[in-house]
C-alpha atoms as a PDB file:
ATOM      1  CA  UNK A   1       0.000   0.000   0.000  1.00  0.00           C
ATOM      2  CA  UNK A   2       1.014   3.270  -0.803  1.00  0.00           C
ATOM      3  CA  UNK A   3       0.911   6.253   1.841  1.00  0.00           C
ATOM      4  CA  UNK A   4      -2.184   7.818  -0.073  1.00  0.00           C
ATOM      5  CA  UNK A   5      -4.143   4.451   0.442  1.00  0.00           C
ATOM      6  CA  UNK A   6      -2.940   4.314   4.145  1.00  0.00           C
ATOM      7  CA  UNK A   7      -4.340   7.568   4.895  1.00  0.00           C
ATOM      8  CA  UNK A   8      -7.111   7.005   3.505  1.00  0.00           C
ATOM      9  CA  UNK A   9      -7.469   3.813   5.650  1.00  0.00           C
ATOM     10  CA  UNK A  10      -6.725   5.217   8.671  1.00  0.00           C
ATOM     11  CA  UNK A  11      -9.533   8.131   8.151  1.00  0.00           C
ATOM     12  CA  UNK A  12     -11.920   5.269   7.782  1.00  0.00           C
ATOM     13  CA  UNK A  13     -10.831   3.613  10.763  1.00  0.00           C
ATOM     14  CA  UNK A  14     -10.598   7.040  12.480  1.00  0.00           C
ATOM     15  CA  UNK A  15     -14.736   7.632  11.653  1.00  0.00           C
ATOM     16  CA  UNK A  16     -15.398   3.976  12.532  1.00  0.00           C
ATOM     17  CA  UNK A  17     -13.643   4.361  15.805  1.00  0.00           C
ATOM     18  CA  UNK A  18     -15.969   7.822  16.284  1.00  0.00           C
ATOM     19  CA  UNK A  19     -19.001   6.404  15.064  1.00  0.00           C
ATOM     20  CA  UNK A  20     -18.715   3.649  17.757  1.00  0.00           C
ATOM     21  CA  UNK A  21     -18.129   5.802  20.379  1.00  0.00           C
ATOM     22  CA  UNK A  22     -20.682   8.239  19.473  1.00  0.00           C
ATOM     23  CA  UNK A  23     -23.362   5.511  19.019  1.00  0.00           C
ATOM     24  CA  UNK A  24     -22.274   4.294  22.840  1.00  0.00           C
ATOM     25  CA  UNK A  25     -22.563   7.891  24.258  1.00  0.00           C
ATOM     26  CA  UNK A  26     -25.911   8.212  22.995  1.00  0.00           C
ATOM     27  CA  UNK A  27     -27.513   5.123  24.283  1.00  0.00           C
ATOM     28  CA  UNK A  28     -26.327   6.580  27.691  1.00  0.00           C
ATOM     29  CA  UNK A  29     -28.168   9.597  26.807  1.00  0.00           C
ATOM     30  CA  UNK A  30     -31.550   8.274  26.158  1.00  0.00           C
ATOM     31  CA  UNK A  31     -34.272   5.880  25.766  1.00  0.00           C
ATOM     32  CA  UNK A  32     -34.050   6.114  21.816  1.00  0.00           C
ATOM     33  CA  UNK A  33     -31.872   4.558  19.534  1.00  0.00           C
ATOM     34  CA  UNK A  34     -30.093   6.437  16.739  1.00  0.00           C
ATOM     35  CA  UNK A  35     -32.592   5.409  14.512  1.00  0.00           C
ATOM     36  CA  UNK A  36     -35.509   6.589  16.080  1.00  0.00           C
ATOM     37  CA  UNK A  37     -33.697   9.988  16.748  1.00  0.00           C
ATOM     38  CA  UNK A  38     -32.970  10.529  13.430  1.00  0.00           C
ATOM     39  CA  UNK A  39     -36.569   9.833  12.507  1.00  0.00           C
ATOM     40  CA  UNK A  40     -38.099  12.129  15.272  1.00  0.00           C
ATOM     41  CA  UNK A  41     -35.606  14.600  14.636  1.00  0.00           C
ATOM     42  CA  UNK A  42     -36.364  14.835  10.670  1.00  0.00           C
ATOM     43  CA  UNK A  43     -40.256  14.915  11.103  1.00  0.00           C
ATOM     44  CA  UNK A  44     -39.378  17.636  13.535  1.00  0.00           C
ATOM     45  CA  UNK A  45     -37.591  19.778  10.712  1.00  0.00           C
ATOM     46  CA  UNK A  46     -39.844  18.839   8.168  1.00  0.00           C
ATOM     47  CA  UNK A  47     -43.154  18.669   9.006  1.00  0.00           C
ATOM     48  CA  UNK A  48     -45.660  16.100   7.691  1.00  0.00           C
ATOM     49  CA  UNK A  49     -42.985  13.816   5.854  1.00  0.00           C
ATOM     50  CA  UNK A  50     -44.294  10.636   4.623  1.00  0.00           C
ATOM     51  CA  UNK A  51     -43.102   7.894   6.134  1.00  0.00           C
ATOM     52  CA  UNK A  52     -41.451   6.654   2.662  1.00  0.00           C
ATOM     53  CA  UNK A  53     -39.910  10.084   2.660  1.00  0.00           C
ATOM     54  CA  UNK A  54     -38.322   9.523   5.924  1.00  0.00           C
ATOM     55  CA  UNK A  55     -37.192   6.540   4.295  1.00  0.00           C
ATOM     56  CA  UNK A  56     -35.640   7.925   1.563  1.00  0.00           C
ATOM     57  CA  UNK A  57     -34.026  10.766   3.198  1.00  0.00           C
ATOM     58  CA  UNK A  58     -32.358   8.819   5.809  1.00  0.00           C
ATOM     59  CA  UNK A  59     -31.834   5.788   3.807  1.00  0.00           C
ATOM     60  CA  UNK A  60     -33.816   3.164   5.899  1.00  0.00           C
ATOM     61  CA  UNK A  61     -35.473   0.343   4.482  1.00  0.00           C
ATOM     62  CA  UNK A  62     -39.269   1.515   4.450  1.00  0.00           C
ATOM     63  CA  UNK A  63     -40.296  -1.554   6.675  1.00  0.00           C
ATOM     64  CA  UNK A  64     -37.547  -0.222   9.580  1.00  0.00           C
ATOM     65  CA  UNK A  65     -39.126   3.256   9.343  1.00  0.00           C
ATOM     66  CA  UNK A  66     -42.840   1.579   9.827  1.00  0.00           C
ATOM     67  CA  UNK A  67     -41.759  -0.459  12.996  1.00  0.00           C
ATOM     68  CA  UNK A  68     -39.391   2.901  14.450  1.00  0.00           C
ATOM     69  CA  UNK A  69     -42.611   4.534  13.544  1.00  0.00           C
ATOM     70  CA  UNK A  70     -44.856   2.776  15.516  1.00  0.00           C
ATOM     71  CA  UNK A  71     -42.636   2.560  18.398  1.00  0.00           C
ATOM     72  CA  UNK A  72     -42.289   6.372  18.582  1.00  0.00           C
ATOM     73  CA  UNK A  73     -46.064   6.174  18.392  1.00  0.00           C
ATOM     74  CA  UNK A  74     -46.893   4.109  21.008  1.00  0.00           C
ATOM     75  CA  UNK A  75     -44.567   5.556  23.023  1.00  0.00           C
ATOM     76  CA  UNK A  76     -46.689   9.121  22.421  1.00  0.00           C
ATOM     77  CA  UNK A  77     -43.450  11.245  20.825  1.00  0.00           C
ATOM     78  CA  UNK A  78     -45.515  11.061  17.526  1.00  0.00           C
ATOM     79  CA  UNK A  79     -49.022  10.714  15.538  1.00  0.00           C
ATOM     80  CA  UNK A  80     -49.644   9.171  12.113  1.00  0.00           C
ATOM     81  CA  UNK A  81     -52.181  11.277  10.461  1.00  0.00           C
ATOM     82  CA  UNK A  82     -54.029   9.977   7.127  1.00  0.00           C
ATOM     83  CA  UNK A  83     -52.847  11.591   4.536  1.00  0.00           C
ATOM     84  CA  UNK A  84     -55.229  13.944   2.655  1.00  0.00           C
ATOM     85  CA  UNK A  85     -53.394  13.756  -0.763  1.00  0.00           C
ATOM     86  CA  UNK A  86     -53.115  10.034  -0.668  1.00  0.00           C
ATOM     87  CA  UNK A  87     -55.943   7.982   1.637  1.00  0.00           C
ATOM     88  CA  UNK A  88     -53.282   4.405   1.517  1.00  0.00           C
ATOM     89  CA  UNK A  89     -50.246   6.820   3.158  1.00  0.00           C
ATOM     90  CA  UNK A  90     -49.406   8.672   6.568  1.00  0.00           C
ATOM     91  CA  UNK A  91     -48.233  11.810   7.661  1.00  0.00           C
ATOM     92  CA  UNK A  92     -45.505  11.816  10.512  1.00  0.00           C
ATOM     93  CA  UNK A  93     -46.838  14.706  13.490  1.00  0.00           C
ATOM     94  CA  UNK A  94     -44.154  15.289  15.930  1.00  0.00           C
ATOM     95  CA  UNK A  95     -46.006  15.609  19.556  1.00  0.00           C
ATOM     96  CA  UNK A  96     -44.680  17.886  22.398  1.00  0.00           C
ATOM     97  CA  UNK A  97     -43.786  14.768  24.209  1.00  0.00           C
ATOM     98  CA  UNK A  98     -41.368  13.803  20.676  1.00  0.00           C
ATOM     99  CA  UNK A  99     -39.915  17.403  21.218  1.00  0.00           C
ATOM    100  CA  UNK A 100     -39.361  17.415  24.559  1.00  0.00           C
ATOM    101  CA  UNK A 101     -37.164  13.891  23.904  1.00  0.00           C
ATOM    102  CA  UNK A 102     -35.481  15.990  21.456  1.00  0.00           C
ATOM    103  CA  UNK A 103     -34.830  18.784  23.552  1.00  0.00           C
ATOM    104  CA  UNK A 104     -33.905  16.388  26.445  1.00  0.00           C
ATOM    105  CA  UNK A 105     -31.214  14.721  24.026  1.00  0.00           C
ATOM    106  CA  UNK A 106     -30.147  17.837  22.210  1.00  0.00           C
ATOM    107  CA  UNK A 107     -29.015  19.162  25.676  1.00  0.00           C
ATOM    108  CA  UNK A 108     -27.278  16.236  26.842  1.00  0.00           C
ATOM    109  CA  UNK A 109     -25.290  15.769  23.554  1.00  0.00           C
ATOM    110  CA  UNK A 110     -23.526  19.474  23.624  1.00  0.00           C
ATOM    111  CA  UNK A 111     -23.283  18.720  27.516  1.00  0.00           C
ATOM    112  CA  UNK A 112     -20.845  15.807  26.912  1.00  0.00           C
ATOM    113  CA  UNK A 113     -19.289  17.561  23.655  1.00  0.00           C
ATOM    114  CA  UNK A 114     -18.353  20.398  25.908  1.00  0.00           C
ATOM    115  CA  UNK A 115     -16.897  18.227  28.042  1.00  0.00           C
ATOM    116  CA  UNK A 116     -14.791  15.989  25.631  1.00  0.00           C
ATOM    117  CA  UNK A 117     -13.803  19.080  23.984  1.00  0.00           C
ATOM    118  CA  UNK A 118     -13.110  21.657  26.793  1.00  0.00           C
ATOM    119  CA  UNK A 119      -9.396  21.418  25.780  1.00  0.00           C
ATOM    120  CA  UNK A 120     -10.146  22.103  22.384  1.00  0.00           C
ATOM    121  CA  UNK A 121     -10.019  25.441  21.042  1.00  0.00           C
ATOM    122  CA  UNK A 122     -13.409  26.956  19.543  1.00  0.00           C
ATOM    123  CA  UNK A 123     -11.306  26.915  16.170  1.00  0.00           C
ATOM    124  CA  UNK A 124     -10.656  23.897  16.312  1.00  0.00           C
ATOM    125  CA  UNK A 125     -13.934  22.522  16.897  1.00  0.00           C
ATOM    126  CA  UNK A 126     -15.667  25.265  14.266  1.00  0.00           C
ATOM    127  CA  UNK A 127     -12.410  23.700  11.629  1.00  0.00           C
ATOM    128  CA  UNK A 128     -13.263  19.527  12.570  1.00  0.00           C
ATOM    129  CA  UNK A 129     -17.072  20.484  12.082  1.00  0.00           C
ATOM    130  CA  UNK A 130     -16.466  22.167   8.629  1.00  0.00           C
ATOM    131  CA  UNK A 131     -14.168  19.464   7.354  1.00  0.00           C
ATOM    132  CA  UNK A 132     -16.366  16.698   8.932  1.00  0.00           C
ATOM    133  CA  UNK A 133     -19.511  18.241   6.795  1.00  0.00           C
ATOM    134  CA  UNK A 134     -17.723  18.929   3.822  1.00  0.00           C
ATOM    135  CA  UNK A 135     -16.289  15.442   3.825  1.00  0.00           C
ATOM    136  CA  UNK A 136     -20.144  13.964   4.505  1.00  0.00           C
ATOM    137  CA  UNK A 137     -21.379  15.967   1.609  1.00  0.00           C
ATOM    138  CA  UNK A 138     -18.790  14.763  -0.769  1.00  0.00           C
ATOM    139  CA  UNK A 139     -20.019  11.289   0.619  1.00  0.00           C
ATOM    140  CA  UNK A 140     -23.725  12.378   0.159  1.00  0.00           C
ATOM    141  CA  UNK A 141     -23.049  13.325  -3.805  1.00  0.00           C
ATOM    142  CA  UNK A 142     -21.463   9.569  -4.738  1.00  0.00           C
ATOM    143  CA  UNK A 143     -24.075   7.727  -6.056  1.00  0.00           C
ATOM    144  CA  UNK A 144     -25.148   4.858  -4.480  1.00  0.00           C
ATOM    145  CA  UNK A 145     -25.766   1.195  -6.166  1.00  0.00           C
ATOM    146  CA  UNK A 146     -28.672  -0.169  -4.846  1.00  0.00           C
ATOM    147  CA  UNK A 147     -28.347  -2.876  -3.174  1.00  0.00           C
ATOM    148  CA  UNK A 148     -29.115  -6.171  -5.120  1.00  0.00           C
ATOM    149  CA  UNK A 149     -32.086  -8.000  -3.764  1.00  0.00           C
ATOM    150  CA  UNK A 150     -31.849 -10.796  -0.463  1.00  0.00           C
ATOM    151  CA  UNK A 151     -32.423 -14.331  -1.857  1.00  0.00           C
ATOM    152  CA  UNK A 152     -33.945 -16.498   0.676  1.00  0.00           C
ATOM    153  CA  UNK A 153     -32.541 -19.737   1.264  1.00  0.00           C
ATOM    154  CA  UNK A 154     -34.841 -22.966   1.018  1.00  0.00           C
ATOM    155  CA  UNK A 155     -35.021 -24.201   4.926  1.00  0.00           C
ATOM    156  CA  UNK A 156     -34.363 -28.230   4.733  1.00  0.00           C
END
């Protein structure tokens, strides 16, 4: 390997490394997993998504959406309203309890970041946020094959 490649390896096993840790910190923070976050927190910027929206925009198979859906449902955070442009779909409706998780997890999140990063200087954190987006929208503009179909296996 040449030292191009190696750097390149090591930033993926850099953001593997983070993405571990992150996902661990989080669970510590809340009741929710990351998946349900990122649901609640999109219908919360968007309002009335779809849930095959939600799919598509955070690149979920649609049946993991419907069962992170209902779980955020029963759990009160949101409603699924009928959708008046199309009677077979459902609008996601964030509830004040589904913003007040938000809120709740919002706060604890910069309350550990401040405290990882106290050392850091506010440059530095304001230059690892910039390069962290621009590198996640250079990721976000590669396409992306789609993934070929699960075969299922014959059980003997």
């Amino acid at each position: 390997m040449d030292a191009t490649t190696d750097r390149f390896w090591d930033l993926f096993q850099a953001l593997s490394f983070i993405r571990q840790q992150s996902r661990a910190l989080s669970r510590t923070e809340t009741e929710l997993d990351g998946v349900s976050i990122g649901l609640l927190s999109l219908a919360a910027q968007r309002a009335h998504l779809r849930p095959s929206e939600v799919a598509e925009e955070l690149q979920l198979h649609r049946s993991m959406v419907s069962r992170h859906l209902q779980a955020l449902e029963s759990a009160g955070a949101i409603r699924l309203v009928a959708d008046p442009d199309d009677g077979r779909s459902w609008r996601v409706e964030v509830l004040p309890a589904g913003f007040a998780q938000l809120r709740e997890f919002r706060e604890a999140i910069v309350r550990i970041y401040g405290e990882l990063l106290d050392d850091w200087t506010p440059e530095d954190v304001a230059r690892l946020t910039t390069l962290l987006t621009r590198l996640g929208e250079s990721m976000a503009r590669r396409p992306r094959p789609r993934r070929p179909a699960r075969v299922r296996r014959e059980r003997s």
